[in-house]
Protein backbone atom coordinates (compact mmCIF):
# COMPACT_ATOMS: atom_id res chain seq x y z
CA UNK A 1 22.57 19.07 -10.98
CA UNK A 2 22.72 21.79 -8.82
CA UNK A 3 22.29 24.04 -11.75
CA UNK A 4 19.12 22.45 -12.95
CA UNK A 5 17.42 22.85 -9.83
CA UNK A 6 18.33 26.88 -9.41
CA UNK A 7 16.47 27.11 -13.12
CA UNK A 8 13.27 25.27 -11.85
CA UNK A 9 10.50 27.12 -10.34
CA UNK A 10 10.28 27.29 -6.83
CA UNK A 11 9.19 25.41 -4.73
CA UNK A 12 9.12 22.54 -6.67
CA UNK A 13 8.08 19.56 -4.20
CA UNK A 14 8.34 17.16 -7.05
CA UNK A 15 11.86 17.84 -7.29
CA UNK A 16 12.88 17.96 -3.91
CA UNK A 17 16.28 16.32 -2.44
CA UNK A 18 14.43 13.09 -1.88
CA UNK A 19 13.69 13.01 -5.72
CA UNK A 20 17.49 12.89 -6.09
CA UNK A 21 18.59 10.86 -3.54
CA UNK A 22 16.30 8.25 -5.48
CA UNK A 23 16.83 8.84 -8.92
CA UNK A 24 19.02 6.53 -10.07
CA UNK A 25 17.42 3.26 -10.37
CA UNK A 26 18.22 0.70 -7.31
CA UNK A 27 16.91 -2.67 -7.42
CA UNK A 28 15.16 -4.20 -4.76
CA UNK A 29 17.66 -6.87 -2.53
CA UNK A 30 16.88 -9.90 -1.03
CA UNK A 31 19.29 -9.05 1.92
CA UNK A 32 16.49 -10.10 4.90
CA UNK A 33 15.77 -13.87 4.47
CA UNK A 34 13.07 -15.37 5.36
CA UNK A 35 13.09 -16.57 9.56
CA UNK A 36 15.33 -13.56 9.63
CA UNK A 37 14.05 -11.07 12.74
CA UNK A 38 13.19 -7.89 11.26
CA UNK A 39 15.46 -4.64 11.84
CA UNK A 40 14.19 -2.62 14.16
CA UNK A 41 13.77 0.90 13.46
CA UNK A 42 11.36 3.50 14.96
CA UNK A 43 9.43 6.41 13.12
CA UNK A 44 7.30 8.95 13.76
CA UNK A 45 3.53 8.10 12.90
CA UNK A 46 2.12 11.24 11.24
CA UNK A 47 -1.42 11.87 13.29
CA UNK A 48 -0.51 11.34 16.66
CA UNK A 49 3.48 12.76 16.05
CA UNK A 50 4.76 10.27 18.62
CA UNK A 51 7.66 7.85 17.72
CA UNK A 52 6.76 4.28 16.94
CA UNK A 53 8.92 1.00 17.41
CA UNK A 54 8.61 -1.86 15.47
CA UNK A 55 9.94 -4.01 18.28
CA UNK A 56 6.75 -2.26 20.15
CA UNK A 57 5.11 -5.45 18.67
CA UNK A 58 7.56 -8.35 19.48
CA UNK A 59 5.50 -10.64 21.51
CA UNK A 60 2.46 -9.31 21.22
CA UNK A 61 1.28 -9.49 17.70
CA UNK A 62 1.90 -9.81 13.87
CA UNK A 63 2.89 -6.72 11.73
CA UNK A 64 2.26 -6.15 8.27
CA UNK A 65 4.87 -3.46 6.74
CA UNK A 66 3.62 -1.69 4.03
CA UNK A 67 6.22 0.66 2.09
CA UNK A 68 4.55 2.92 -0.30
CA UNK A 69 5.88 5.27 -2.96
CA UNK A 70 4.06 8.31 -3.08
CA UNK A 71 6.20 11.29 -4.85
CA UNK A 72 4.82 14.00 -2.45
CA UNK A 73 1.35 14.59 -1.39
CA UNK A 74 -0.04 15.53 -4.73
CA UNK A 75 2.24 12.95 -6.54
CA UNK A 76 0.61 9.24 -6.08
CA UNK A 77 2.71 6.45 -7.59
CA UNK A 78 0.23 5.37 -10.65
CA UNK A 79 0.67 2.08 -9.30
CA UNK A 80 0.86 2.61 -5.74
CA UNK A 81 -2.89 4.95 -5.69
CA UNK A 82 -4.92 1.61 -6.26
CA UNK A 83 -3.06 -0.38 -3.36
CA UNK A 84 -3.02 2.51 -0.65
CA UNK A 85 -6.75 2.38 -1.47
CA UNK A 86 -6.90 -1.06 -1.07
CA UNK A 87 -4.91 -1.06 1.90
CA UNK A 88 -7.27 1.12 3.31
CA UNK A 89 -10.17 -0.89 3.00
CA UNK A 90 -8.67 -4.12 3.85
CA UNK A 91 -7.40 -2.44 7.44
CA UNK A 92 -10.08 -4.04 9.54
CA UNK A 93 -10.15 -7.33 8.06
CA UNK A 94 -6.26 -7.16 9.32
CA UNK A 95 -6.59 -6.27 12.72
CA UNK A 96 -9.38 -8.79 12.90
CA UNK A 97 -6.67 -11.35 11.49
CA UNK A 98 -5.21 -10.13 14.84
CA UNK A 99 -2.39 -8.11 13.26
CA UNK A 100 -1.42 -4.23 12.77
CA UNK A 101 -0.45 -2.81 9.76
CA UNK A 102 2.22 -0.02 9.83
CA UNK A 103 1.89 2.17 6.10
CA UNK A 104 5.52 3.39 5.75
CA UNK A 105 5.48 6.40 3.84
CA UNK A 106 8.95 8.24 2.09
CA UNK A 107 7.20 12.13 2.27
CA UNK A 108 7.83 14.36 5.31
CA UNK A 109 5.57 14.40 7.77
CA UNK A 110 3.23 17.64 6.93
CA UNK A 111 2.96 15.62 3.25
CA UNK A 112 2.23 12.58 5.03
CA UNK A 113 -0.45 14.48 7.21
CA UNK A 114 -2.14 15.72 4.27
CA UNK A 115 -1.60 12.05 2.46
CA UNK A 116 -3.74 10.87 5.38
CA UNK A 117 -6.36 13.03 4.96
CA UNK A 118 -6.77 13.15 1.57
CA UNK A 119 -7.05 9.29 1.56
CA UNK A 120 -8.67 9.05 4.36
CA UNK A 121 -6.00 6.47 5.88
CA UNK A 122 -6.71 4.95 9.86
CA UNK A 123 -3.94 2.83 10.14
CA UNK A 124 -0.79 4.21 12.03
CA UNK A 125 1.53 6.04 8.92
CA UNK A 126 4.98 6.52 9.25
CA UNK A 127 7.47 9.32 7.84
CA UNK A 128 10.45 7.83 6.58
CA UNK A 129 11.33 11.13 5.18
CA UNK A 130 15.20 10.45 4.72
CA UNK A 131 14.37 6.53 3.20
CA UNK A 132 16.99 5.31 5.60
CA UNK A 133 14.35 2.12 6.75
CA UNK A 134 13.28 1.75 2.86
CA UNK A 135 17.06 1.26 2.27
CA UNK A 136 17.51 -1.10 5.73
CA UNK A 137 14.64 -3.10 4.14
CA UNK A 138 16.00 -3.38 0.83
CA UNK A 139 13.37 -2.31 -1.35
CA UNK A 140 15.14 -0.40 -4.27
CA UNK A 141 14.41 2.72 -5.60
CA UNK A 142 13.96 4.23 -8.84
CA UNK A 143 12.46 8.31 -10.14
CA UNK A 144 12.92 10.13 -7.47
CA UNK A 145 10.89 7.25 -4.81
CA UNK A 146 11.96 4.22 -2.95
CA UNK A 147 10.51 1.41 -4.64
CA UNK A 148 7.39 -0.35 -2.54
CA UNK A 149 7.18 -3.41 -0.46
CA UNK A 150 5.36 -4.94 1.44
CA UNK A 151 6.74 -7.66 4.75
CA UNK A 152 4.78 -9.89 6.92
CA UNK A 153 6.41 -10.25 10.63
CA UNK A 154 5.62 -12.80 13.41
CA UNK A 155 4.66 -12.28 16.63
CA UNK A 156 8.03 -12.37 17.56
CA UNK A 157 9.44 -10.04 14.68
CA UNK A 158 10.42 -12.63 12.11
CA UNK A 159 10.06 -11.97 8.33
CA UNK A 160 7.64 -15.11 7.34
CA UNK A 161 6.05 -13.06 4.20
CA UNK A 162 8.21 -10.38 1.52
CA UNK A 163 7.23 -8.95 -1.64
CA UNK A 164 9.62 -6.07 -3.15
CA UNK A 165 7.96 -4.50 -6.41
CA UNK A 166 8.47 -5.87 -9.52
CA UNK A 167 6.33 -4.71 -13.25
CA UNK A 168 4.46 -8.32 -12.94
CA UNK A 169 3.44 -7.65 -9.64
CA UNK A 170 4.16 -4.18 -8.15
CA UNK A 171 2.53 -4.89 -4.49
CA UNK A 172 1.59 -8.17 -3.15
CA UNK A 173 -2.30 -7.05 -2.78
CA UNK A 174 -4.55 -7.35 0.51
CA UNK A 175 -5.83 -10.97 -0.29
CA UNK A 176 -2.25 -11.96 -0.64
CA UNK A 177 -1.38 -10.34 3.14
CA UNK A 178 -4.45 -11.73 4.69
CA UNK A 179 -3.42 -15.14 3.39
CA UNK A 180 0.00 -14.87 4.90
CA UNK A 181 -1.24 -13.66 8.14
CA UNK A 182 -3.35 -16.85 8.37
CA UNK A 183 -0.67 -19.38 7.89
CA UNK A 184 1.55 -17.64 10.84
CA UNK A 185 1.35 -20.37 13.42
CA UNK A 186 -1.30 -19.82 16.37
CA UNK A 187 -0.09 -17.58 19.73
């Protein structure tokens, strides 16, 4: 492999380690049940370069995790484009379901800057440039990306809501978030 990658041109951002370190196709597991509290992890969020803790939530409000596969930041998932989008433009009707939604992203953080910009994202993004939370969660891989996913937590950090990707239904869409948000019981 190492061979193949001194013959490509250079750089080649498609190509990259990550691509590797995801090739071979991973499903995605069901290892976090239901009820089960969500591992923590923390990130850095891409604008304000400042690390963010899940756990920062516990107590306070309801998360929405959204893992995305984007290749790099010229490289959209074909599949993924439409929901980032929608994601986008479902972000206030989330926070006015009282929740935050944290966009996980599998780029470095200058590709996740410009993936921000060029989509015009507001919610907080994290870099998960190494995968190791994509692979905590579970949610496979496959062609040089993590596979997507999508988890709805408590208040309290508990998994109530998961969808990992699948070809009938790659992303569990906004509607389908919203709707899980509103059967979390009351504070």
């Amino acid at each position: 492999m190492e061979h193949l990658l001194l013959r490509l041109p250079l750089p080649s951002l498609l190509l990259s380690p990550r691509f590797w370190q995801n090739f071979w196709p991973l499903p995605a597991t069901s290892r976090l049940a239901l009820g089960d509290r969500a591992p923590d992890f923390c990130l850095t969020e891409v604008v304000k370069q400042t690390p963010l803790r899940l756990s920062h939530y516990w107590g306070d409000r309801p998360v929405v995790l959204a893992f995305t596969r984007i290749f790099t930041e010229r490289h959209y998932c074909p599949i993924c484009f439409p929901h980032l989008l929608a994601l986008r433009d479902a972000y206030s009707l989330i926070q006015q379901a009282g929740a935050e939604l944290l966009l996980i992203t599998s780029t470095d953080l200058a590709q996740s800057q410009d993936v921000v910009k060029d989509l015009g994202l507001t919610m907080p993004v994290l870099s998960d440039a190494q995968c190791q939370v994509f692979h905590q969660y579970g949610t496979g891989q496959a062609l040089g990306a993590p596979l997507p996913a999508q988890f709805v937590l408590d208040r309290y950090g508990r998994i109530r809501f998961w969808h990992h990707f699948s070809f009938w239904v790659p992303n569990a869409n906004p509607t389908r978030l919203l709707y899980a948000l509103s059967t979390l019981p009351p504070r």
